[in-house]
Structure formats: C-alpha cells, structure tokens
C-alpha atoms as a PDB file:
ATOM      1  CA  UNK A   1      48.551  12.489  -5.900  1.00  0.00           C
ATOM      2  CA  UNK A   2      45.991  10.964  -8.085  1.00  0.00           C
ATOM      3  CA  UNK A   3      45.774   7.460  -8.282  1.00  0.00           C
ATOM      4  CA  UNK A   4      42.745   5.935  -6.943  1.00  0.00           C
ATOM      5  CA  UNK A   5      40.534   8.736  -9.159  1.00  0.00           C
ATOM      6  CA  UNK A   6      40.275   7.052 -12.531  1.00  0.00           C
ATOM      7  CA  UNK A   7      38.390   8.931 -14.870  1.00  0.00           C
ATOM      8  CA  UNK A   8      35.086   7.819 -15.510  1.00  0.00           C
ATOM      9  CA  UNK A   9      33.509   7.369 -19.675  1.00  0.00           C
ATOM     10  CA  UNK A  10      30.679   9.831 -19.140  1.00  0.00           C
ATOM     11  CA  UNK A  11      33.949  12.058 -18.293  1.00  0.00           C
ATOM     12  CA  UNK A  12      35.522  11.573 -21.426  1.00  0.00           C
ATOM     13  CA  UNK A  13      32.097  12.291 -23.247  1.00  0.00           C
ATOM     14  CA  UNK A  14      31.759  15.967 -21.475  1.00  0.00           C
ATOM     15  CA  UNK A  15      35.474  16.822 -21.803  1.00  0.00           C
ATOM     16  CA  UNK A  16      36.290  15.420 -25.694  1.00  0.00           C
ATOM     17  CA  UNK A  17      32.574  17.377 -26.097  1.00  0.00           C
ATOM     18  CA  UNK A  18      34.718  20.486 -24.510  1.00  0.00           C
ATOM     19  CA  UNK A  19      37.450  19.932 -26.737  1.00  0.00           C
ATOM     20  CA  UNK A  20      35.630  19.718 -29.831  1.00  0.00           C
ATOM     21  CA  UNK A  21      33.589  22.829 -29.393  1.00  0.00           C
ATOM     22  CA  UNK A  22      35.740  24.989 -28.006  1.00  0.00           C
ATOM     23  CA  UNK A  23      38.804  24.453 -30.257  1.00  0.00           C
ATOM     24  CA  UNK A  24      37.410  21.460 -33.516  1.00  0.00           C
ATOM     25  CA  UNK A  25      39.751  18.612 -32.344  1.00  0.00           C
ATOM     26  CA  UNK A  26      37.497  15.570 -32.859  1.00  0.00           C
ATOM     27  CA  UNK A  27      38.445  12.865 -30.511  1.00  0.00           C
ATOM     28  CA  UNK A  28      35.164  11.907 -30.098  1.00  0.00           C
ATOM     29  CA  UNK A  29      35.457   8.939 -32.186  1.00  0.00           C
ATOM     30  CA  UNK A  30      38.860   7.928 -31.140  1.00  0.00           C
ATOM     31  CA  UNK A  31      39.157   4.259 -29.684  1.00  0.00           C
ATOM     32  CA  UNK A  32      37.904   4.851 -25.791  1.00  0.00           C
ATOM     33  CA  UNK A  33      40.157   2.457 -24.613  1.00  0.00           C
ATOM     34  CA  UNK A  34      43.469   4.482 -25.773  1.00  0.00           C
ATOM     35  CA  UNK A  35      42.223   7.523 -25.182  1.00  0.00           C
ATOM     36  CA  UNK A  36      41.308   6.901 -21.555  1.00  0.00           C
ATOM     37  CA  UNK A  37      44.618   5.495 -20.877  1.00  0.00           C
ATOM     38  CA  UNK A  38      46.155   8.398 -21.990  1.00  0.00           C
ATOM     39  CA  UNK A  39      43.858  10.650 -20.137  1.00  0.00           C
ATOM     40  CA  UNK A  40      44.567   8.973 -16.916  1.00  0.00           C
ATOM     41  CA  UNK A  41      48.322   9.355 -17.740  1.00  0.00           C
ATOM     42  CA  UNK A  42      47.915  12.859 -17.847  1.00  0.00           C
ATOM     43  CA  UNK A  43      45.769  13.342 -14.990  1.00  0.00           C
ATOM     44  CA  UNK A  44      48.557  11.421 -12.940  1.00  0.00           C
ATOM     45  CA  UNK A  45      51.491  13.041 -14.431  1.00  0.00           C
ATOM     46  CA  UNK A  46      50.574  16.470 -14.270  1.00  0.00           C
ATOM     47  CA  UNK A  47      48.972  15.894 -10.683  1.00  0.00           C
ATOM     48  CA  UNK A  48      45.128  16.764 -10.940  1.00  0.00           C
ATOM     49  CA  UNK A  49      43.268  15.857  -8.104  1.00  0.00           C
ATOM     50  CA  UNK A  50      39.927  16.000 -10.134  1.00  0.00           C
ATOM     51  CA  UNK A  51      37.914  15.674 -13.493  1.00  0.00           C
ATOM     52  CA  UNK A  52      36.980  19.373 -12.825  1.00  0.00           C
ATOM     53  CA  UNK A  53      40.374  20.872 -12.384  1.00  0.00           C
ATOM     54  CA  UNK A  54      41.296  19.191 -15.292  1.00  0.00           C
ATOM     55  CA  UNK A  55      38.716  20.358 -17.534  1.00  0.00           C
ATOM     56  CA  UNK A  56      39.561  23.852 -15.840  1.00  0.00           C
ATOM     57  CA  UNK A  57      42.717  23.659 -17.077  1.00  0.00           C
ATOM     58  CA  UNK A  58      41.222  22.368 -21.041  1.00  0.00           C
ATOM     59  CA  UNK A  59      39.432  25.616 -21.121  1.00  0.00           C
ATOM     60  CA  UNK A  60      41.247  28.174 -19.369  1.00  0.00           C
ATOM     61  CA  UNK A  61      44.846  27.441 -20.696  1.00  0.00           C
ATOM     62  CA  UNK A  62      45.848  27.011 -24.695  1.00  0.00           C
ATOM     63  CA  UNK A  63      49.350  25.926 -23.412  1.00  0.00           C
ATOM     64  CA  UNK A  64      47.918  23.038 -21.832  1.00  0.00           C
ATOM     65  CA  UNK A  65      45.157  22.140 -24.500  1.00  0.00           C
ATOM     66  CA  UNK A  66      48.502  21.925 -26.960  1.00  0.00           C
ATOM     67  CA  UNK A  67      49.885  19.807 -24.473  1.00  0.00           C
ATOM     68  CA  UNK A  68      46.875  17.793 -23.707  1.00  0.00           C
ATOM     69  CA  UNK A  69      46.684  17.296 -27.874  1.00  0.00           C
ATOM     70  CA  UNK A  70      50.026  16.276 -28.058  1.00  0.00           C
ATOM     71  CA  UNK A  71      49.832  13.900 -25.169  1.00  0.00           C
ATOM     72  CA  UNK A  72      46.831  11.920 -26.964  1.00  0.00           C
ATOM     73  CA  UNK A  73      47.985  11.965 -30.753  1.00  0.00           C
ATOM     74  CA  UNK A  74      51.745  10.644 -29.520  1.00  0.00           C
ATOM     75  CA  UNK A  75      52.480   8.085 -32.175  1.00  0.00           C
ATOM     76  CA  UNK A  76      55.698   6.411 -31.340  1.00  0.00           C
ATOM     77  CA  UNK A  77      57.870   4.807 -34.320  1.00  0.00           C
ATOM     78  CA  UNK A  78      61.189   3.861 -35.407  1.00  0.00           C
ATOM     79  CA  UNK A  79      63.528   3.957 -38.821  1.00  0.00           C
ATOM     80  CA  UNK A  80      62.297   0.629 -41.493  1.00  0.00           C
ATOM     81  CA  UNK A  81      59.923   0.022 -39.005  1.00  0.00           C
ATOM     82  CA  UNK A  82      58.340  -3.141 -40.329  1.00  0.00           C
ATOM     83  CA  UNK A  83      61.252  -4.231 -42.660  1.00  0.00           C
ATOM     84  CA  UNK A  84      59.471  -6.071 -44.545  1.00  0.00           C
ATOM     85  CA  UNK A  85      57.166  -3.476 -45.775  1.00  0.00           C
ATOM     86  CA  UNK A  86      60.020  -1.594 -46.579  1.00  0.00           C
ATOM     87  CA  UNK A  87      61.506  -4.439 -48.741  1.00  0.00           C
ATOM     88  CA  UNK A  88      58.332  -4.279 -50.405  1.00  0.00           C
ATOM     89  CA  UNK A  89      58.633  -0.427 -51.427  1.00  0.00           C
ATOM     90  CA  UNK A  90      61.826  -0.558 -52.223  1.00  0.00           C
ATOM     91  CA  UNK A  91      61.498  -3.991 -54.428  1.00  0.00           C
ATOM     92  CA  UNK A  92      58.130  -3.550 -55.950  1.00  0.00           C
ATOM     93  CA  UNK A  93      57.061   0.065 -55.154  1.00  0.00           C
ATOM     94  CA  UNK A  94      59.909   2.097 -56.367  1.00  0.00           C
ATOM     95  CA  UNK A  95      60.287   0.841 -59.712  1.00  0.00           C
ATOM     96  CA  UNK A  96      56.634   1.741 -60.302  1.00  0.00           C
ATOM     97  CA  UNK A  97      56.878   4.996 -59.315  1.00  0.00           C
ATOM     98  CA  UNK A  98      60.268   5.901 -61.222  1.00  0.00           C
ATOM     99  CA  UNK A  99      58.617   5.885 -64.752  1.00  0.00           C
ATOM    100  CA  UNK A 100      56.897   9.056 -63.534  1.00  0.00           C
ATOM    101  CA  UNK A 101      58.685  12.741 -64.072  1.00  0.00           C
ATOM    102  CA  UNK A 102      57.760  14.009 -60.319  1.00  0.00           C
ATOM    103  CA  UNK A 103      57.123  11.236 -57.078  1.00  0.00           C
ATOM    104  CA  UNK A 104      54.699  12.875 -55.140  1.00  0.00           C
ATOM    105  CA  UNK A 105      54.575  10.735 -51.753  1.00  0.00           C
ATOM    106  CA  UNK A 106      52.573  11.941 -48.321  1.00  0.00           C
ATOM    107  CA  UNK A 107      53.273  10.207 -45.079  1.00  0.00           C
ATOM    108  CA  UNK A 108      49.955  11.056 -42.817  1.00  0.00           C
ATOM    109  CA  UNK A 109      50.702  10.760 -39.156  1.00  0.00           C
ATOM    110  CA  UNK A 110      54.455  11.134 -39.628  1.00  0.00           C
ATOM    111  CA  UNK A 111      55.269  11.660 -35.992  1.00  0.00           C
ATOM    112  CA  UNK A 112      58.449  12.377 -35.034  1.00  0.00           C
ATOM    113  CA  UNK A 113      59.813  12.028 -39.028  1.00  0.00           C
ATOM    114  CA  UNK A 114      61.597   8.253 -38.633  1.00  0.00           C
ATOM    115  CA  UNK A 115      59.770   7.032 -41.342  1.00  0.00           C
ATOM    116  CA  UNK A 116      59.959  10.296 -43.576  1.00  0.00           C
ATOM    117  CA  UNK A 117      63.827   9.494 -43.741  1.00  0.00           C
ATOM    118  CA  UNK A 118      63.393   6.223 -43.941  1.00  0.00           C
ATOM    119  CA  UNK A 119      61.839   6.728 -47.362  1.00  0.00           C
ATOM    120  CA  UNK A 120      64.479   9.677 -48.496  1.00  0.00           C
ATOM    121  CA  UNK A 121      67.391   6.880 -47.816  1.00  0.00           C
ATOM    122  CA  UNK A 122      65.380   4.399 -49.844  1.00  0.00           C
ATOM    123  CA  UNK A 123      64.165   7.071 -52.314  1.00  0.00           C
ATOM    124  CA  UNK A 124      68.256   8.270 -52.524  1.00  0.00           C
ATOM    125  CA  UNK A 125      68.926   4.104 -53.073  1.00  0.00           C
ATOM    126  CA  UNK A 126      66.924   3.950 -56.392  1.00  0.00           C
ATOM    127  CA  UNK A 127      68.271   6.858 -57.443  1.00  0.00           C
ATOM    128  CA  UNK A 128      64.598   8.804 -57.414  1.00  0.00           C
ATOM    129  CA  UNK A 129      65.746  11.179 -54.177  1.00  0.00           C
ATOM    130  CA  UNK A 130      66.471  13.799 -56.831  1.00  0.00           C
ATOM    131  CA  UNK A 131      62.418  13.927 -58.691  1.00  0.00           C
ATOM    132  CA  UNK A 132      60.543  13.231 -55.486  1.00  0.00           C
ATOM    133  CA  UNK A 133      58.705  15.490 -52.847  1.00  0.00           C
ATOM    134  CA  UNK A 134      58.274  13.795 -49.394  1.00  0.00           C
ATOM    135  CA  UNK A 135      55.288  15.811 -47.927  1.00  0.00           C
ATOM    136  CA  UNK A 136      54.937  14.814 -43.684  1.00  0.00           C
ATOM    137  CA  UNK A 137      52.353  15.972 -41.939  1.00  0.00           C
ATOM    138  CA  UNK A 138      51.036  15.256 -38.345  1.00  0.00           C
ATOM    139  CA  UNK A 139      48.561  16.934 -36.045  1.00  0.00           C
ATOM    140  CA  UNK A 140      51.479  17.457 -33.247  1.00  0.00           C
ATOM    141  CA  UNK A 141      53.978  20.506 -34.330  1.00  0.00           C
ATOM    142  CA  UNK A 142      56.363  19.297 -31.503  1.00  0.00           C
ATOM    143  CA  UNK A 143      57.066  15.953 -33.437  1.00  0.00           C
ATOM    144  CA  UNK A 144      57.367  18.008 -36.582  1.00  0.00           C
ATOM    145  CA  UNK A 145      60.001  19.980 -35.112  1.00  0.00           C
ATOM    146  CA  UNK A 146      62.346  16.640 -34.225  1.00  0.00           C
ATOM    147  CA  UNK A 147      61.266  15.736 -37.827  1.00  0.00           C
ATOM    148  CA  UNK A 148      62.879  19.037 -39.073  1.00  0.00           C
ATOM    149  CA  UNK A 149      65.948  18.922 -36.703  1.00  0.00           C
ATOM    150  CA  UNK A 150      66.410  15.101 -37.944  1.00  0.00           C
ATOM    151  CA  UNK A 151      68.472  14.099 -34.487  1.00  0.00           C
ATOM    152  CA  UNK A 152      67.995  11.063 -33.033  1.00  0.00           C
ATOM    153  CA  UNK A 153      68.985   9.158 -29.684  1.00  0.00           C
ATOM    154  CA  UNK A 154      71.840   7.438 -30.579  1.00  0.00           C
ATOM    155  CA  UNK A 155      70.650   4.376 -28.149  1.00  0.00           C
ATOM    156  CA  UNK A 156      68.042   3.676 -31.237  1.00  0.00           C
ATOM    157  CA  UNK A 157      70.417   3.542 -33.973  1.00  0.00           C
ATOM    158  CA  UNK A 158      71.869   0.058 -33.325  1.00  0.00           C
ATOM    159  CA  UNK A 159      67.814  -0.899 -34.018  1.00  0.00           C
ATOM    160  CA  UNK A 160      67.652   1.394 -36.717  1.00  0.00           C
ATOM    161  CA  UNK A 161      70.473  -0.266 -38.769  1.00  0.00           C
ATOM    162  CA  UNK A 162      69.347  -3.270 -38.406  1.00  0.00           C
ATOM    163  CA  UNK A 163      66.541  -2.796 -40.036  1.00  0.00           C
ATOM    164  CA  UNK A 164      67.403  -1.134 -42.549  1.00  0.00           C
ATOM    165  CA  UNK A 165      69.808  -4.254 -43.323  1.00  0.00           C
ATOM    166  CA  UNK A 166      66.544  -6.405 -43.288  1.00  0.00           C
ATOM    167  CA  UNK A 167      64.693  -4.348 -45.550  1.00  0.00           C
ATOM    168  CA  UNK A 168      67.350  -4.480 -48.333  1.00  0.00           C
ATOM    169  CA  UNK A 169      69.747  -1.740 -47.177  1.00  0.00           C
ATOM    170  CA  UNK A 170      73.160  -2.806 -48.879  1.00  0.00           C
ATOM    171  CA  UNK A 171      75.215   0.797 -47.718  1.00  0.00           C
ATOM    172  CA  UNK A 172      76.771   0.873 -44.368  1.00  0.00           C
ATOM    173  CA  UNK A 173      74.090   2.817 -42.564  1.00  0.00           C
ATOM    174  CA  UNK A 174      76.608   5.259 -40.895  1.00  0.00           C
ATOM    175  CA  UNK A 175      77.059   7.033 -44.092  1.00  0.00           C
ATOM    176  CA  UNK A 176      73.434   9.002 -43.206  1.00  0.00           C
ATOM    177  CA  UNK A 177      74.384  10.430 -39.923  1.00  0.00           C
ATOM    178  CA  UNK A 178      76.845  12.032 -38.029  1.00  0.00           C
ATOM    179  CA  UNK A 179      77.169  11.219 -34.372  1.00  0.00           C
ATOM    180  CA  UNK A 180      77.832  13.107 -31.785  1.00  0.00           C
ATOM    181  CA  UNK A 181      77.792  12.361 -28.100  1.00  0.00           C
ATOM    182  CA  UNK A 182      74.434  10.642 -27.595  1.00  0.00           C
ATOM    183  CA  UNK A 183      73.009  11.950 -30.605  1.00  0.00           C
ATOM    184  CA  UNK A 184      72.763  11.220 -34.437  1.00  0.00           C
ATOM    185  CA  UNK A 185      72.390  14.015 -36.705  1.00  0.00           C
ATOM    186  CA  UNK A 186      70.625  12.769 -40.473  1.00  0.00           C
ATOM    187  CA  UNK A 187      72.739  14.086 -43.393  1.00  0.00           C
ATOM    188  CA  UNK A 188      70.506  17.139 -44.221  1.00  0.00           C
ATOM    189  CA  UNK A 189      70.029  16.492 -47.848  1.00  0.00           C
ATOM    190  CA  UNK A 190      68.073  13.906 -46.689  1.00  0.00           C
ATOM    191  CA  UNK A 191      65.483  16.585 -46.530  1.00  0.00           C
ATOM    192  CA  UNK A 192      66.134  18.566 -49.368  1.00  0.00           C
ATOM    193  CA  UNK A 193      62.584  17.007 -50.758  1.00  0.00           C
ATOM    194  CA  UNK A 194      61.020  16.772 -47.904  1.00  0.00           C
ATOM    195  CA  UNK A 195      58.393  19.277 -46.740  1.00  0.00           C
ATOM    196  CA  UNK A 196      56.748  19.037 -43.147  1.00  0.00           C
ATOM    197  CA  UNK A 197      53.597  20.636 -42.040  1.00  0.00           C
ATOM    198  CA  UNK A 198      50.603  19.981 -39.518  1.00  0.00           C
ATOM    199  CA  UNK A 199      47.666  18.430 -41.136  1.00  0.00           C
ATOM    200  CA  UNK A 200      44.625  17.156 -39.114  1.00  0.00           C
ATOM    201  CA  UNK A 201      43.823  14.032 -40.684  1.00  0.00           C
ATOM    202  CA  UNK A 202      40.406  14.241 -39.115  1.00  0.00           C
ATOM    203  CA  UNK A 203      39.149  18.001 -40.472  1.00  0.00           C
ATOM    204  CA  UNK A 204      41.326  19.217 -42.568  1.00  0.00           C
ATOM    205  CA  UNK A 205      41.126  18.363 -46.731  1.00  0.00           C
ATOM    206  CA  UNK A 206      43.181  16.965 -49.347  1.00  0.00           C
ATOM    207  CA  UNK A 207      45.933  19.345 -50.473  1.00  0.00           C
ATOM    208  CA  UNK A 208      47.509  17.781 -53.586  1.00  0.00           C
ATOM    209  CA  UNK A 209      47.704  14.631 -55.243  1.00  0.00           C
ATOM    210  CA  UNK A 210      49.905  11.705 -54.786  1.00  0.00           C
ATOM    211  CA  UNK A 211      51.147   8.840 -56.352  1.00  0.00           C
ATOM    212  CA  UNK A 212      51.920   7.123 -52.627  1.00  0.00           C
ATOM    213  CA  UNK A 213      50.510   7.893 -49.546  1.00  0.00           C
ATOM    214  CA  UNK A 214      51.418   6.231 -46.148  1.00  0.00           C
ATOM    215  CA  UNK A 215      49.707   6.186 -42.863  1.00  0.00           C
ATOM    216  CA  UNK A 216      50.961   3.637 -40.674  1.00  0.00           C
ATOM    217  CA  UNK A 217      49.657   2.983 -37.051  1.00  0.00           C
ATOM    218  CA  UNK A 218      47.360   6.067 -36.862  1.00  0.00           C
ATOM    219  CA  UNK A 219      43.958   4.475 -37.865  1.00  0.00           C
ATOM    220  CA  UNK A 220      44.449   2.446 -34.873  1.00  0.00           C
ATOM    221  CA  UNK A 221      43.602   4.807 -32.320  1.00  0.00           C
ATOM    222  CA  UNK A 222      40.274   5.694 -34.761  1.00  0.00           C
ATOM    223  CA  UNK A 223      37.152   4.509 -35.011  1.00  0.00           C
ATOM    224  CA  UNK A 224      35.113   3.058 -38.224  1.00  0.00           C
ATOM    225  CA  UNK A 225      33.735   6.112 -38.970  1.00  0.00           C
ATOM    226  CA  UNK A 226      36.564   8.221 -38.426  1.00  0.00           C
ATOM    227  CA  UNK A 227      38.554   5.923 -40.435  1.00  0.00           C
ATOM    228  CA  UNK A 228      35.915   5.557 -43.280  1.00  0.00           C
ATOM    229  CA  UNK A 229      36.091   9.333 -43.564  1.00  0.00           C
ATOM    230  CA  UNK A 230      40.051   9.368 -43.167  1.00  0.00           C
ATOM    231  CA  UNK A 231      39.808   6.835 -46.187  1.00  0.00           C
ATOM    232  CA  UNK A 232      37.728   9.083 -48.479  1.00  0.00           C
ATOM    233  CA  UNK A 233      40.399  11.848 -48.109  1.00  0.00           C
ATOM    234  CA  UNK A 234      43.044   9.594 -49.156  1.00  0.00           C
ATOM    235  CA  UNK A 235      41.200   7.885 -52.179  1.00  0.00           C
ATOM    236  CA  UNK A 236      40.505  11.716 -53.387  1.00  0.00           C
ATOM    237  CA  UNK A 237      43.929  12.403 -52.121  1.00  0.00           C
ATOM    238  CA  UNK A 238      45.895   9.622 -54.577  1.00  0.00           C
ATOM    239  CA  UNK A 239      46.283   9.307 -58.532  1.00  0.00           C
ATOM    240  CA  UNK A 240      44.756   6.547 -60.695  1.00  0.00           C
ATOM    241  CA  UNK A 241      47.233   3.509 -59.549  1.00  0.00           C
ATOM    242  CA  UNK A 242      48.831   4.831 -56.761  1.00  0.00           C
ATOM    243  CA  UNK A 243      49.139   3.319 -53.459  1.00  0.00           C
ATOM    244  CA  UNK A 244      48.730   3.034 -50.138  1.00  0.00           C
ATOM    245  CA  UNK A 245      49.958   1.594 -46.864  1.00  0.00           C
ATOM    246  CA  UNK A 246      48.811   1.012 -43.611  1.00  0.00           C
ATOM    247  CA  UNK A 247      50.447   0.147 -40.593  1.00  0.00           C
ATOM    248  CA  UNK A 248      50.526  -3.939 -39.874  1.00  0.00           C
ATOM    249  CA  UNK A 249      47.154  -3.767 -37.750  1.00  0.00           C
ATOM    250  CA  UNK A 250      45.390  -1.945 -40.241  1.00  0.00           C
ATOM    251  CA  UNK A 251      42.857  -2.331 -43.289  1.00  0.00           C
ATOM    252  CA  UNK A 252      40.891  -0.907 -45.788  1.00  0.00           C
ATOM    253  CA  UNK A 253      38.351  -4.083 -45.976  1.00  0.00           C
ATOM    254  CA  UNK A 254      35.047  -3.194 -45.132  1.00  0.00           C
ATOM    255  CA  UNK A 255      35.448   0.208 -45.989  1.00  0.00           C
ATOM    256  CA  UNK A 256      33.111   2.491 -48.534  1.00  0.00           C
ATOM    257  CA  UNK A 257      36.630   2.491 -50.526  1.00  0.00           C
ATOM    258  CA  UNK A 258      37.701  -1.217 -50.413  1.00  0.00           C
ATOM    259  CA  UNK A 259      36.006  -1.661 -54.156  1.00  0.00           C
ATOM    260  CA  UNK A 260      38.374   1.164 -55.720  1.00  0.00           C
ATOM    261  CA  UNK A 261      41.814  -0.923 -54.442  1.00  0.00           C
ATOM    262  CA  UNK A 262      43.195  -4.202 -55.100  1.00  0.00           C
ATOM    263  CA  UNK A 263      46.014  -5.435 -52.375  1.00  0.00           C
ATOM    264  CA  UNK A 264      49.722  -5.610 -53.611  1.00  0.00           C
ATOM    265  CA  UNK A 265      51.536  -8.374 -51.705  1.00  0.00           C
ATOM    266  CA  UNK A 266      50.853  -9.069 -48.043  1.00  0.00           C
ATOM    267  CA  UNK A 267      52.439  -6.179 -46.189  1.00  0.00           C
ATOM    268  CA  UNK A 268      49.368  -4.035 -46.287  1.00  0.00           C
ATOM    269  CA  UNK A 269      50.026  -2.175 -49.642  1.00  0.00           C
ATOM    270  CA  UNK A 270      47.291  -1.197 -51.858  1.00  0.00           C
ATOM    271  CA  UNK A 271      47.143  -0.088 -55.356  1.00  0.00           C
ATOM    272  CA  UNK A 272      44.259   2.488 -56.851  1.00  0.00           C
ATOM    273  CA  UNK A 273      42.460   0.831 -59.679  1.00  0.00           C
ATOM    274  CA  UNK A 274      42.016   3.244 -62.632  1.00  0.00           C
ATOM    275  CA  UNK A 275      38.502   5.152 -63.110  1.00  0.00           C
ATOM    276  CA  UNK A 276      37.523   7.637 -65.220  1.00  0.00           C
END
C-alpha cells in the first residue's frame, strides 16, 4: 500500500511531459497544488507502489490514461449552484437574451450536466426553453454520459430544491423529475435543446458563436496562461454584448481580454462591449 511514497514535483514534470506528448492533454499548466493531490489520490487508490509503475501504466494502457484524465478534470457541482448567480440570470440575463430569435448559450466544463438543467428549468421559466440551444461540453465523456442520462442521487435533491427556491424558483421543484427508489430522473424535454459533446477547453477551438457562455469553477484548477488563452477562445467564442460567467473564485481582471468586458452586477457576470 502506498502511503509514505508521495510523489515528488520533478515527477509531475516528467509524467504531465508524458501525457502531453504522447496523447496532447496539456496539464502542464494546471495549478500544481490540485493536480498533485489528485495524483497522489490515484497512486493510493489504485495501489501503485511507484512513480515508475505508474507512468508504466500512462503509457502502456489507454484505459487507464482515460481514467487517469478523468480522475484529474473531476469537477464536482450541484443544481443553482450559487443561487444568487442564478437570480441574476434569470432577473437580469434572460430578459436580455429573449429579444433575440435563437439563444445560443455554451456551458464549458459542464461536468456531470447539473448546471446544464439548471439553465433549461430557468430557460423553460421565461418561456425561452422553446428558441434556445444549450450546448455542454467537458473534457470527461463519463460526466457527459450522467449529463445525457439526467439521473441524479436522490440524497442531493433536498439541496437542489432549495436552491432553486433561493434563486427565484416559484414552481414546486418536483414537477422536473420523477423519482424512483434512490434516484431522480429529469423530465427529458429538459433536453430537447440541449446538445452535449467533449470539448477540450485547453486545445480545441471555438465552434460557434454565443450570446452566453458559462464556465464556472474550471479556471481554478488553471494557470494564468492557460486561462489567458482559455479567455481568448471565449471572447472569439461570444457575440457583440453577450456574456459571461465565472465561477465565484474566478476573474477576468488582469487578463489580455479584461478591456473588451464591463462587469454586470457582482456575481461574476460580464457583458461583451460592442466592436466593429
């Protein structure tokens, strides 16, 4: 059993080296102290008794790399997550973007899809559900596949609804999912608009444009430069005053594209000033 053999930083260099030119997942410029505490929770859980059988594995055995991937990218989240900010979209947000003909809204980093149907129920609220396309991405295909089945522990729906009550919700919650045993099922229109795809935030390129794009709690785990560049894609990603939010830790001050936004309220929204 591993426990006294901590990986050590010059470690991490060789094996996130490994990683990146074997297979182009940059985790080079994640934050180092996240990304070592994940490591060693992998080392420990999946008993290696060295570095070197662990960097075996990396190379020898695509099952494990996806698992290894999935194991560092895990982003865990909940439904209205941050009520507030959701009182925000659906009080300020929403109007905005129901004078245009089609909503166009991605959610980077959408995990395991909480927050996807978070913003169908809201989007269904306003009345919008019906002209709006929800596109979800993440790195990790096995959140996107909870995301698709939209089933939830029913231990986290208690938390859910109460949420959703704080960030305006006026229905009675239970009307978007079905229970069963110790699981709740979404209603499935909820993702009638919604489509859900891997994206790598950190090499891959814009793909449409939006009028809203969210990434909440992902930046965290990156770097300035990593974010800088993540920032770039989104600014060439969103419409002439469009928006975007970050999760409650996160900024766009300092950044190269700080200059072409102007902050909406104080839950981390930003609007797109226009330019030609």
């Amino acid at each position: 059993m591993l426990g006294h053999n901590i990986i050590k930083d010059e470690e991490i260099d060789i094996l996130l080296e490994d990683i990146y030119q074997r297979y182009g997942y940059d985790f080079i410029q994640y934050s180092r102290a996240s990304i070592k505490r994940r490591i060693n929770r992998i080392m420990t859980n999946d008993r290696f008794a060295s570095f070197a059988e662990l960097r075996f594995a990396l190379k020898d055995d695509p099952q494990f790399l996806q698992h290894f991937v999935e194991e560092i990218t895990v982003n865990l989240t909940e439904m209205f997550r941050d009520p507030l900010f959701f009182k925000q979209l659906r009080e300020e947000i929403l109007p905005q973007l129901g004078t245009y003909p089609l909503i166009r809204i991605w959610i980077a980093g959408c995990s395991s899809g909480e927050e996807a149907y978070s913003l169908a129920i809201l989007l269904k609220e306003a009345n919008l559900h019906h002209k709006s396309l929800i596109y979800a991405t993440d790195i990790n295909p096995r959140v996107l596949e909870i995301a698709r089945n939209g089933i939830y522990p029913l231990s986290q729906i208690k938390s859910f609804s109460e949420n959703y009550i704080e960030s305006g919700g006026k229905q009675d919650f239970s009307n978007y999912y079905t229970a069963n045993y110790e699981w709740a099922k979404f209603n499935p229109e909820l993702k009638q608009k919604m489509i859900l795809s891997t994206h790598n935030l950190v090499s891959d390129t814009s793909f449409n444009s939006f009028q809203l794009i969210l990434c909440r709690n992902v930046l965290i785990y990156f770097n300035k430069d990593l974010q800088d560049r993540v920032f770039k894609l989104f600014d060439a990603s969103l419409e002439n005053l469009g928006y975007l939010a970050l999760g409650s830790k996160e900024t766009i001050r300092f950044s190269s594209i700080q200059q072409n936004f102007t902050a909406v309220g104080d839950q981390k929204i930003w609007k797109k000033l226009y330019s030609l």
